[in-house]
C-alpha atoms as a PDB file:
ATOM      1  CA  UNK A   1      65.650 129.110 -37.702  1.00  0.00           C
ATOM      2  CA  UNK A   2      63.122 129.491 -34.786  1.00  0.00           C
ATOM      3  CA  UNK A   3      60.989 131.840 -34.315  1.00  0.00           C
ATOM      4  CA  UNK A   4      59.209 133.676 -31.690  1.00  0.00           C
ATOM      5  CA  UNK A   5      55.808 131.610 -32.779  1.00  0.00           C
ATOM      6  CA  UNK A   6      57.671 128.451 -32.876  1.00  0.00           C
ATOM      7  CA  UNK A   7      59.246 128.711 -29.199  1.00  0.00           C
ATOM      8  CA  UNK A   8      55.752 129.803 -27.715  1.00  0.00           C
ATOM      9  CA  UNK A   9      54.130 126.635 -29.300  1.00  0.00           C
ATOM     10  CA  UNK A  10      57.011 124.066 -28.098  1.00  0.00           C
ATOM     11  CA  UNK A  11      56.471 126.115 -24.733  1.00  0.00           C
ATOM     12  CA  UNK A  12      53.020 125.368 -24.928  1.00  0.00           C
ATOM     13  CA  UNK A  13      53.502 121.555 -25.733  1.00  0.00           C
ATOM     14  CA  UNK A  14      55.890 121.359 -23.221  1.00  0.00           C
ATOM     15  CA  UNK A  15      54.260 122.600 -20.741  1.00  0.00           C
ATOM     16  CA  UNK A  16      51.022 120.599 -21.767  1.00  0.00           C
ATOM     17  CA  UNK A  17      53.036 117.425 -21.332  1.00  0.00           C
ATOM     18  CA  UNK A  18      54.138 118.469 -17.963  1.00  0.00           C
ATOM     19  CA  UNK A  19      50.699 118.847 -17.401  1.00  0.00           C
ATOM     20  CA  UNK A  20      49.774 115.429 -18.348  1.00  0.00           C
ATOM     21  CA  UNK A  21      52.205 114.213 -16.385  1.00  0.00           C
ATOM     22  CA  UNK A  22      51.354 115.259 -12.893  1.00  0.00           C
ATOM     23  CA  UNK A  23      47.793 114.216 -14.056  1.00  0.00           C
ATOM     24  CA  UNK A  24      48.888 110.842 -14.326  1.00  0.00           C
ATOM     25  CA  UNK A  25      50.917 111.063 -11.203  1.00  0.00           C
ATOM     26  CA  UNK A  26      47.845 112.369  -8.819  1.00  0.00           C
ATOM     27  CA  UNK A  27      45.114 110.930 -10.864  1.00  0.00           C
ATOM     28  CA  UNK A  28      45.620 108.184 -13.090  1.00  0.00           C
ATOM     29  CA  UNK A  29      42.789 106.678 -12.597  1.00  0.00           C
ATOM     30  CA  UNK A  30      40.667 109.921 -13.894  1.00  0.00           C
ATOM     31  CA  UNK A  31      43.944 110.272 -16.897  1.00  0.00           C
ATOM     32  CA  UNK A  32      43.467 106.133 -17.942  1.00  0.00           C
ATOM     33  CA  UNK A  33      39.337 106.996 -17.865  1.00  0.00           C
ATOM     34  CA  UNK A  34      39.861 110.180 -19.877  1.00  0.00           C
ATOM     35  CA  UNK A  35      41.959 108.363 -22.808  1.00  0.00           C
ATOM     36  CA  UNK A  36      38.669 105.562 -23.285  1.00  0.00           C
ATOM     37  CA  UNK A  37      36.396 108.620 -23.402  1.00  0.00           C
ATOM     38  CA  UNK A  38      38.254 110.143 -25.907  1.00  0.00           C
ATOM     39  CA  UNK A  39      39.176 106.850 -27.851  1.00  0.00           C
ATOM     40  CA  UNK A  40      35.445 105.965 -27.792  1.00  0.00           C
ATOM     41  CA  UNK A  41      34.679 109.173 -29.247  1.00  0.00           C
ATOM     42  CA  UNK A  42      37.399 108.967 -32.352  1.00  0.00           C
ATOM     43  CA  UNK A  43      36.148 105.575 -32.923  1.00  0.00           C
ATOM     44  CA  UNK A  44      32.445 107.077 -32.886  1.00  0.00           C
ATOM     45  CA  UNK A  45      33.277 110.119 -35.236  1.00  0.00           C
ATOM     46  CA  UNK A  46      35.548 107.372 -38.001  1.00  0.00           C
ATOM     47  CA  UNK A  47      32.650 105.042 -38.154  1.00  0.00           C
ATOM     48  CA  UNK A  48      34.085 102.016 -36.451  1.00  0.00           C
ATOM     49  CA  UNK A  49      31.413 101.627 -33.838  1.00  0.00           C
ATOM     50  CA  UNK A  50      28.212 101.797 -36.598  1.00  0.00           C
ATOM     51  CA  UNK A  51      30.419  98.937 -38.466  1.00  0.00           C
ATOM     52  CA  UNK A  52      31.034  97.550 -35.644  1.00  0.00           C
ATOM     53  CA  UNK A  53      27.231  97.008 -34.729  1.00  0.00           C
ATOM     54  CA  UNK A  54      26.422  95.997 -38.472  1.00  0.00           C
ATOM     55  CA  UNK A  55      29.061  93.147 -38.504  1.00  0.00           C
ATOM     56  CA  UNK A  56      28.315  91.969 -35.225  1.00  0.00           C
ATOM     57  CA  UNK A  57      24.244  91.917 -36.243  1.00  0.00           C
ATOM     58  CA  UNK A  58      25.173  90.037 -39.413  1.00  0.00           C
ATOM     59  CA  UNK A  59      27.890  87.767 -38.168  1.00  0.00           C
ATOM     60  CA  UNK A  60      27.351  87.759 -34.795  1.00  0.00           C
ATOM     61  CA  UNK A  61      29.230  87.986 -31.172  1.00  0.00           C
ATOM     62  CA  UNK A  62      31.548  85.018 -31.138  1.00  0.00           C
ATOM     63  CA  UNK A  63      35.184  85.844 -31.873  1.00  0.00           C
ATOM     64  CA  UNK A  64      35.796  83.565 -35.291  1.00  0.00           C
ATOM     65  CA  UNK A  65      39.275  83.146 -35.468  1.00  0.00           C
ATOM     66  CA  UNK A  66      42.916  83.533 -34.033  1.00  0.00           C
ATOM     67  CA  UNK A  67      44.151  82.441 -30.867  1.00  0.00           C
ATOM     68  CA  UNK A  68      40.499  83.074 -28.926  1.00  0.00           C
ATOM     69  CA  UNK A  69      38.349  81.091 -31.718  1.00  0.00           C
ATOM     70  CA  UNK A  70      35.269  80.704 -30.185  1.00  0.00           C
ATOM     71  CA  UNK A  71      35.039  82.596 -27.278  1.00  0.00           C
ATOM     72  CA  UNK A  72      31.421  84.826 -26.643  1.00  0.00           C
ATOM     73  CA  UNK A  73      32.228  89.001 -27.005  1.00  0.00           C
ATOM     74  CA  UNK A  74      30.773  91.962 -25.734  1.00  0.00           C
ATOM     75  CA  UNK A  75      27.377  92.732 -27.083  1.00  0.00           C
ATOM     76  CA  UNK A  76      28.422  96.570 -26.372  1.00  0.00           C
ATOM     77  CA  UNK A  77      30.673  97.421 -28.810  1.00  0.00           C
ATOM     78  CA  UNK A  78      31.418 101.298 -28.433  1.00  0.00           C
ATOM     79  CA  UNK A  79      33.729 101.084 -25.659  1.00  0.00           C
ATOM     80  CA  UNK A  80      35.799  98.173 -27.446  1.00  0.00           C
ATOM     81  CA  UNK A  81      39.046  99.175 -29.144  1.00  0.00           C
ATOM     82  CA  UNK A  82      39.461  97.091 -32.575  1.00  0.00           C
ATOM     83  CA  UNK A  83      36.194  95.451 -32.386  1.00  0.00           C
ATOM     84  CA  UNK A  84      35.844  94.071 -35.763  1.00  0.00           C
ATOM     85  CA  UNK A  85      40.039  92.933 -35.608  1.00  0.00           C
ATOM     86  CA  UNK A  86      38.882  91.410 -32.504  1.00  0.00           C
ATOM     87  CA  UNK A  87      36.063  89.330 -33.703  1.00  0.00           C
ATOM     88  CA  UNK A  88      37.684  88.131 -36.730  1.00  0.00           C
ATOM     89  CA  UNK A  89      40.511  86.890 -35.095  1.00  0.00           C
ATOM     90  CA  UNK A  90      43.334  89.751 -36.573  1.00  0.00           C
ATOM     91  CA  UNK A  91      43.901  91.905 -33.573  1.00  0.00           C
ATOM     92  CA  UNK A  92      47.860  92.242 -32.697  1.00  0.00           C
ATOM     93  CA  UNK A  93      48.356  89.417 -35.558  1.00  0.00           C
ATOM     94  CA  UNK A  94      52.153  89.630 -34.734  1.00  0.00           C
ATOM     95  CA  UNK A  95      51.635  88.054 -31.389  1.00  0.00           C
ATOM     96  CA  UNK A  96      49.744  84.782 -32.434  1.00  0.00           C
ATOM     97  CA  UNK A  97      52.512  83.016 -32.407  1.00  0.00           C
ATOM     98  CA  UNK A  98      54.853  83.977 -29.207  1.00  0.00           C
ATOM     99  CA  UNK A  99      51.503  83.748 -27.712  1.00  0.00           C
ATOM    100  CA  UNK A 100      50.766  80.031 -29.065  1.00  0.00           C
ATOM    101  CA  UNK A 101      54.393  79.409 -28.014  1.00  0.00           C
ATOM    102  CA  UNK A 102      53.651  80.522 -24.468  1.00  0.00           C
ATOM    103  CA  UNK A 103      50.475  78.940 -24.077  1.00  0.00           C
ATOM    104  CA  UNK A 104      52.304  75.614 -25.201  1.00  0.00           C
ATOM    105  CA  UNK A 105      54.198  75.825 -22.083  1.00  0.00           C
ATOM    106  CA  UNK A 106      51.336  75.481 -19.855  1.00  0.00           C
ATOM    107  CA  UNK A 107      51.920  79.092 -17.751  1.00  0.00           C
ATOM    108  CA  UNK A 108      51.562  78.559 -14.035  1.00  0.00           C
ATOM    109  CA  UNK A 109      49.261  81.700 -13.912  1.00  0.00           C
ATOM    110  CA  UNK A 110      48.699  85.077 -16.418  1.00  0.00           C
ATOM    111  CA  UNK A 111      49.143  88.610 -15.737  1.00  0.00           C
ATOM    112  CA  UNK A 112      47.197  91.243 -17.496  1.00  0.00           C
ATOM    113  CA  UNK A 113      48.779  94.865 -17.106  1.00  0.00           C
ATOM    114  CA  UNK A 114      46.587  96.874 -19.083  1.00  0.00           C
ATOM    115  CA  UNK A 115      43.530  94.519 -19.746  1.00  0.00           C
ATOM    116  CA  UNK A 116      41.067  96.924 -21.201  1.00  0.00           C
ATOM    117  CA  UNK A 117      37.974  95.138 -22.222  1.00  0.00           C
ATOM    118  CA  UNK A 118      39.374  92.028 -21.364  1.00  0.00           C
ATOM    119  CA  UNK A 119      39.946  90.304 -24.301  1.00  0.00           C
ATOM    120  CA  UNK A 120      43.319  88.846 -23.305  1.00  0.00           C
ATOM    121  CA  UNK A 121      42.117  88.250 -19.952  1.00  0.00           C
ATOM    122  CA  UNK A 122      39.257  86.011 -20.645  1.00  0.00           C
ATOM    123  CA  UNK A 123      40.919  84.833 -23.893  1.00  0.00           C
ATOM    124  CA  UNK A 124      44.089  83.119 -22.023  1.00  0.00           C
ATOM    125  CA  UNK A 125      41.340  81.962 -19.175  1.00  0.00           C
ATOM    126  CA  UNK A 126      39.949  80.053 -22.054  1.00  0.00           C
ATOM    127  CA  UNK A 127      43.037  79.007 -23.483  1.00  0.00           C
ATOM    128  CA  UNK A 128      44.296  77.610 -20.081  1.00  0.00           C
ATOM    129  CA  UNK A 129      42.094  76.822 -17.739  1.00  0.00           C
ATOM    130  CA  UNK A 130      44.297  75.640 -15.095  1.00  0.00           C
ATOM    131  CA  UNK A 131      46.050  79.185 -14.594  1.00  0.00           C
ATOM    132  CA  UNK A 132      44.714  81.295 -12.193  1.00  0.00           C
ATOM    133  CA  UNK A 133      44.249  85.005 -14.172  1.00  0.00           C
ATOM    134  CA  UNK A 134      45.422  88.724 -12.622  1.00  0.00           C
ATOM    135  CA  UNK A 135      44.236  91.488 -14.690  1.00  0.00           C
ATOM    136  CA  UNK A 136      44.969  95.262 -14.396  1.00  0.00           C
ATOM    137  CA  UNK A 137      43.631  98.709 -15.669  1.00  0.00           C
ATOM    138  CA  UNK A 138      43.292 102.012 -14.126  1.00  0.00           C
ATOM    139  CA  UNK A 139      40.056 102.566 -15.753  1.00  0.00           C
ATOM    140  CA  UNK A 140      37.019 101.821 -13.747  1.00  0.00           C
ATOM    141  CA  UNK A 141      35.229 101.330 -16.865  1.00  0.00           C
ATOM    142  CA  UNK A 142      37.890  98.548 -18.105  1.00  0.00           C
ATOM    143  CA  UNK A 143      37.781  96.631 -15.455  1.00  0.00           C
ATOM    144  CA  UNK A 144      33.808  96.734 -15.349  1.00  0.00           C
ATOM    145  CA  UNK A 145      34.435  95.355 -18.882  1.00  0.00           C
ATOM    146  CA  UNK A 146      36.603  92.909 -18.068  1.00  0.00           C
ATOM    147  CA  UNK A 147      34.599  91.713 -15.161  1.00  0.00           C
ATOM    148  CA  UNK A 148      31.407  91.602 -17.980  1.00  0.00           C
ATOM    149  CA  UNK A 149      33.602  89.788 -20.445  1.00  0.00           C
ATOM    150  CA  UNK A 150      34.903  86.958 -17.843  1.00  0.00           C
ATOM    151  CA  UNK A 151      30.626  86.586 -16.493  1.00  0.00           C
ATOM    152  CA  UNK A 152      29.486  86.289 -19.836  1.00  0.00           C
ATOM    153  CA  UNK A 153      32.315  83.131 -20.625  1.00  0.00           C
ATOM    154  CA  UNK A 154      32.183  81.623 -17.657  1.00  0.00           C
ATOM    155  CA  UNK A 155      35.331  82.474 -15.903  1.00  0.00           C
ATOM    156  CA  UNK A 156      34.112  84.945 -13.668  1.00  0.00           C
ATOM    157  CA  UNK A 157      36.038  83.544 -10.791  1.00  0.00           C
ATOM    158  CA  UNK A 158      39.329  82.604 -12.237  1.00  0.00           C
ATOM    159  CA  UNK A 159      40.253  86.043 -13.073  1.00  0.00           C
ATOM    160  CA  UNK A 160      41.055  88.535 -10.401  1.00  0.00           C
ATOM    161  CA  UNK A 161      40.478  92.157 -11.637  1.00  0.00           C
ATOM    162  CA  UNK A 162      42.668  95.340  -9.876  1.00  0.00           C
ATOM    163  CA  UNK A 163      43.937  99.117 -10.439  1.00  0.00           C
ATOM    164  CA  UNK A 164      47.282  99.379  -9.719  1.00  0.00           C
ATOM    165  CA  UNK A 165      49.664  96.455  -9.010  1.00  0.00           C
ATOM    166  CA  UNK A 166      53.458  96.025  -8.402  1.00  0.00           C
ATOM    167  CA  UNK A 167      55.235  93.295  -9.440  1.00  0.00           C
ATOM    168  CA  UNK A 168      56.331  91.594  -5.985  1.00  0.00           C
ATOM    169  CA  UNK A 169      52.819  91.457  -5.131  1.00  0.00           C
ATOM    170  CA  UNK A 170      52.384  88.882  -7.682  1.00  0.00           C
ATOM    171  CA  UNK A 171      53.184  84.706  -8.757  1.00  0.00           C
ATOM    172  CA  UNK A 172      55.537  85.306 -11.696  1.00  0.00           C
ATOM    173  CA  UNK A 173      57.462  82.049 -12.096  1.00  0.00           C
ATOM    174  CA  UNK A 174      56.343  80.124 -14.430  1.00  0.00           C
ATOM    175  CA  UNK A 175      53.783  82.913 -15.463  1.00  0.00           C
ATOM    176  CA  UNK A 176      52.936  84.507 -18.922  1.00  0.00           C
ATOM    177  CA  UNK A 177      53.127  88.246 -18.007  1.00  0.00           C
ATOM    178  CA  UNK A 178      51.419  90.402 -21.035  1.00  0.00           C
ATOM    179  CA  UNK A 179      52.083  94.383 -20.712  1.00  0.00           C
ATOM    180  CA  UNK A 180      50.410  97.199 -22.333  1.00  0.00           C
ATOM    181  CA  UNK A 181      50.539 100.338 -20.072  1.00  0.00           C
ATOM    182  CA  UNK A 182      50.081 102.553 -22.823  1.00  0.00           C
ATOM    183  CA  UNK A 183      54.098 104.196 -22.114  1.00  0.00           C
ATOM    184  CA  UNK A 184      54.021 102.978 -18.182  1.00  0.00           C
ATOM    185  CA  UNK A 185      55.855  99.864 -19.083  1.00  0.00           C
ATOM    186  CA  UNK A 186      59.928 101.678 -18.238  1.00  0.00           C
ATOM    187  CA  UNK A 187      58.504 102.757 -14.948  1.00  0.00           C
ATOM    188  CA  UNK A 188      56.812  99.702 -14.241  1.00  0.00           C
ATOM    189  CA  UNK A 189      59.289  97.183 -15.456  1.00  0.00           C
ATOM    190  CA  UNK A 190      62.104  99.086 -13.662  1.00  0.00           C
ATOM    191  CA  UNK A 191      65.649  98.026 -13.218  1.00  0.00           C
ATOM    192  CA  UNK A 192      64.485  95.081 -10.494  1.00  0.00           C
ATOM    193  CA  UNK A 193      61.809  93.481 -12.723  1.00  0.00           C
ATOM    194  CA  UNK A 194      63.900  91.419 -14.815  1.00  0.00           C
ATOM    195  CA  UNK A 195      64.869  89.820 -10.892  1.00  0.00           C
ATOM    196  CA  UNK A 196      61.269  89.396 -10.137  1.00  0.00           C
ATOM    197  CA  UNK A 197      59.970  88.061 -13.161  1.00  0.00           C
ATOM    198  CA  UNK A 198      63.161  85.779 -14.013  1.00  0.00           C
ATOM    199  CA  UNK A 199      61.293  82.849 -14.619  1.00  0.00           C
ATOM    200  CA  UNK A 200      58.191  85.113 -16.598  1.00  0.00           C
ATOM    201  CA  UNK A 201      57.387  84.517 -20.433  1.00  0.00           C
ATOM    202  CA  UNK A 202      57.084  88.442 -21.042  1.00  0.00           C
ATOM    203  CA  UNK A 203      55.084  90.008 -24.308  1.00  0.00           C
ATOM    204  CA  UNK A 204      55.189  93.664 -23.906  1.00  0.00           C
ATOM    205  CA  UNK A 205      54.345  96.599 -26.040  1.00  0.00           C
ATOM    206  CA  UNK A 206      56.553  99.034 -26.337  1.00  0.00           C
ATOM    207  CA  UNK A 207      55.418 102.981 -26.736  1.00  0.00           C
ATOM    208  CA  UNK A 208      58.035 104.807 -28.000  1.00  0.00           C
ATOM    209  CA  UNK A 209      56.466 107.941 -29.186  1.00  0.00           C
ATOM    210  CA  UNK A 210      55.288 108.214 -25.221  1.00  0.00           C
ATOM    211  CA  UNK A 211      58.301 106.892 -24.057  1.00  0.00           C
ATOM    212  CA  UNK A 212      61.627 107.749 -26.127  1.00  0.00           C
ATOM    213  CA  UNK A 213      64.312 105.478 -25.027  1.00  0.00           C
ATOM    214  CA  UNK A 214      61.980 102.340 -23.925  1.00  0.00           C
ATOM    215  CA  UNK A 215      62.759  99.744 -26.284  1.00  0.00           C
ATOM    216  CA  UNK A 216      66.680  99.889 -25.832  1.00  0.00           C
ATOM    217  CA  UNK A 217      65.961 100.435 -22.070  1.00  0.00           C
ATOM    218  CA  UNK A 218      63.947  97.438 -21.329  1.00  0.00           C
ATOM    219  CA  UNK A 219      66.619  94.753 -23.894  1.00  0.00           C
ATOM    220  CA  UNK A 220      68.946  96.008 -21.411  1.00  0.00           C
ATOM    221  CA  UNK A 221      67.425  95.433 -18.000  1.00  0.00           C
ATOM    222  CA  UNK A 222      66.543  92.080 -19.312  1.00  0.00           C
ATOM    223  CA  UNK A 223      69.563  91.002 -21.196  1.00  0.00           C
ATOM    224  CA  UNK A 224      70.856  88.702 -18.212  1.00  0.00           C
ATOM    225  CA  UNK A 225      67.968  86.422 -17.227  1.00  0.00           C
ATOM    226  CA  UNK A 226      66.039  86.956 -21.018  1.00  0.00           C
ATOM    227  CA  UNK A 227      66.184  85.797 -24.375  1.00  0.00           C
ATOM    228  CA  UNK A 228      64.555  89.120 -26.543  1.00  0.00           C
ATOM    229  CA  UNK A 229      63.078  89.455 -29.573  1.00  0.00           C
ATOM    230  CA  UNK A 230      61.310  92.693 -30.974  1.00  0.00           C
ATOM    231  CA  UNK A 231      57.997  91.882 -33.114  1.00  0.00           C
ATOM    232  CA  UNK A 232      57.147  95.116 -34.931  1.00  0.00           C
ATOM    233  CA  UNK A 233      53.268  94.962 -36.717  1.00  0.00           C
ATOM    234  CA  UNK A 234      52.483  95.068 -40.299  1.00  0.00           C
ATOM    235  CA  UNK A 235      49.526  95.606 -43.111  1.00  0.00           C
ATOM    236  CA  UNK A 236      47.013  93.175 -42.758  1.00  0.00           C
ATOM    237  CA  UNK A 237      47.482  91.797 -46.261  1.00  0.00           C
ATOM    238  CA  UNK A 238      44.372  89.526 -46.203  1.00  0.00           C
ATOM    239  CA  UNK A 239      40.880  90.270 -44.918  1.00  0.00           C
ATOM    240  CA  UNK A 240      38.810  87.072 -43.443  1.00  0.00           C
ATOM    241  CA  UNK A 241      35.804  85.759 -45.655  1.00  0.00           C
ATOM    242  CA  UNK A 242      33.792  87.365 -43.763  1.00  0.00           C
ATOM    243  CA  UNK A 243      34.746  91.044 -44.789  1.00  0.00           C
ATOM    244  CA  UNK A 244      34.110  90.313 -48.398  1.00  0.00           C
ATOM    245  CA  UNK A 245      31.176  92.378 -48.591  1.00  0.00           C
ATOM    246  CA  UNK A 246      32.540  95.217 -47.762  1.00  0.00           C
ATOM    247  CA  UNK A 247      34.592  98.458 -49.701  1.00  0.00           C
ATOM    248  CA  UNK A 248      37.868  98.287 -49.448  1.00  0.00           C
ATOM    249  CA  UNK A 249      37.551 101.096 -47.556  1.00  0.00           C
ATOM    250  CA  UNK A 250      35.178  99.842 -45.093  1.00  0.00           C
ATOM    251  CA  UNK A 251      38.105  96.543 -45.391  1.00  0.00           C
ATOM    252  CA  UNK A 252      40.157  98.415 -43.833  1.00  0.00           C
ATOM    253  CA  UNK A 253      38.424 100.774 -41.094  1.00  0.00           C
ATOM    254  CA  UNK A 254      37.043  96.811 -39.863  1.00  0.00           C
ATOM    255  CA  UNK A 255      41.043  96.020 -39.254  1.00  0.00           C
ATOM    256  CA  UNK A 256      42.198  99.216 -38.540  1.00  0.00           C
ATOM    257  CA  UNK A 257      43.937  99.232 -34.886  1.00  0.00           C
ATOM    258  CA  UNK A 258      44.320 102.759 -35.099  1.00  0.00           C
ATOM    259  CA  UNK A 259      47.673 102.901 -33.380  1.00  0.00           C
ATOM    260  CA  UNK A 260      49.825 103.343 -36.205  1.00  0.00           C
ATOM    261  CA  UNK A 261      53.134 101.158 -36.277  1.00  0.00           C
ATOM    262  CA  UNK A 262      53.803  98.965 -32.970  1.00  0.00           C
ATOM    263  CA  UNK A 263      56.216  97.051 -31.959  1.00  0.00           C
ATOM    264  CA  UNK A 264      56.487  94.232 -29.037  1.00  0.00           C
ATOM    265  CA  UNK A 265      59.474  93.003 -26.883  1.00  0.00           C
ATOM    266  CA  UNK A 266      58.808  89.163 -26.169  1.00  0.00           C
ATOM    267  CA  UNK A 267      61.084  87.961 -23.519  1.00  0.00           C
ATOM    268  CA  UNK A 268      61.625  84.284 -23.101  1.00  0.00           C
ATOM    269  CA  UNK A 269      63.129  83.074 -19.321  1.00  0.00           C
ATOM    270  CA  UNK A 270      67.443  81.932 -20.393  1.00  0.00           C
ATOM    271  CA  UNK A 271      66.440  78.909 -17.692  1.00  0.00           C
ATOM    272  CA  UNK A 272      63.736  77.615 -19.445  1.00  0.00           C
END
């Protein structure tokens, strides 16, 4: 039974959320900004950052493995989510291979909703250099990374880097379109996107806990002009070579993504 403490806590939640909410409405710019601050901190206070900077100083700053083998990373590593996962070649595992199956198909261009540090960005820029590159974030800081990221590989001006986009505004046939809003994706992928991007290769990750509802929402609006499949994300049940020297402990903090479970929606075009 509830009691009078329990309804003035869900009050308070409730009317936190609805706080966070018209944040993100008016500012969320200053709201995307405020979640890398705090991220950066957590990482900071678990110890990912200091093993981070060890790794990096032992192994170095070239990602080793996965779909981005080879490419140069960001000397910086306290504003990077997953940096370790990153370098080694593990980060978002479960999308190797709908991302090898994209990339296959030659994409006419790639769109980046969410692009952080850029490590998709520049990645696919790598991966295929004939498509021109749109990445996204709110954060100023992100897209100062990503811009950093793209200089320091060479592909500076194949990537153009924005705040806010719409969908119309952009060449989605034939493109690989790769969403991570962080719970935006319903309101951005809204009941005409599946119209717009009808001849898109879509990988987008799906945030349930901010967005109840998302996953069935989004198989619906693309049921017609989409083939879906959900990709949920799993232990890492092998650490690279190069994390042999560490606890298994430290093992795991180096893979850690810190997001708990995930899962994706990857939409392949019926026409294709």
């Amino acid at each position: 039974m509830a009691t009078p403490a329990s309804w003035g806590y869900s009050r308070q939640m409730a009317l936190r959320q609805v706080a966070r909410s018209a944040a993100q409405r008016v500012a969320p710019g200053w709201m995307a900004e405020r979640a890398r601050r705090y991220e950066r901190g957590f990482r900071e206070r678990e110890g990912v950052t200091t093993l981070a900077e060890t790794f990096a100083a032992e192994h170095g700053y070239r990602v080793s493995a996965g779909p981005f083998e080879g490419m140069q990373y960001h000397r910086e590593l306290a504003g990077v989510d997953a940096p370790i996962a990153k370098l080694v070649g593990t980060y978002e595992q479960e999308l190797h291979a709908p991302l090898e199956r994209f990339l296959a198909r030659r994409p006419r261009a790639f769109v980046d909703f969410g692009c952080a540090d850029g490590y998709y960005a520049v990645g696919v820029a790598l991966r295929a250099p004939g498509a021109p590159v749109h990445a996204f974030d709110l954060a100023p800081s992100a897209r100062r990374a990503c811009a950093r990221l793209a200089a320091l590989n060479g592909v500076g001006d194949r990537i153009a880097i924005g705040g806010a986009a719409r969908l119309d505004s952009l060449p989605l046939d034939g493109a690989l379109v790769l969403c991570d809003i962080e719970g935006g994706e319903m309101d951005l992928l809204d009941e005409g996107a599946a119209r717009l991007a009808r001849g898109a290769m879509l990988m987008v990750e799906l945030h349930e806990h901010q967005s109840p509802g998302v996953t069935e929402v989004l198989l619906e609006r693309f049921a017609q002009t989409h083939r879906s499949e959900l990709v949920r994300s799993r232990p890492r049940d092998a650490a690279p070579a190069s994390l042999n020297g560490l606890s298994a402990d430290a093992r795991a903090l180096a893979l850690t993504e810190t997001r708990g479970e995930m899962a994706w929606a990857i939409f392949t075009p019926r026409a294709a």
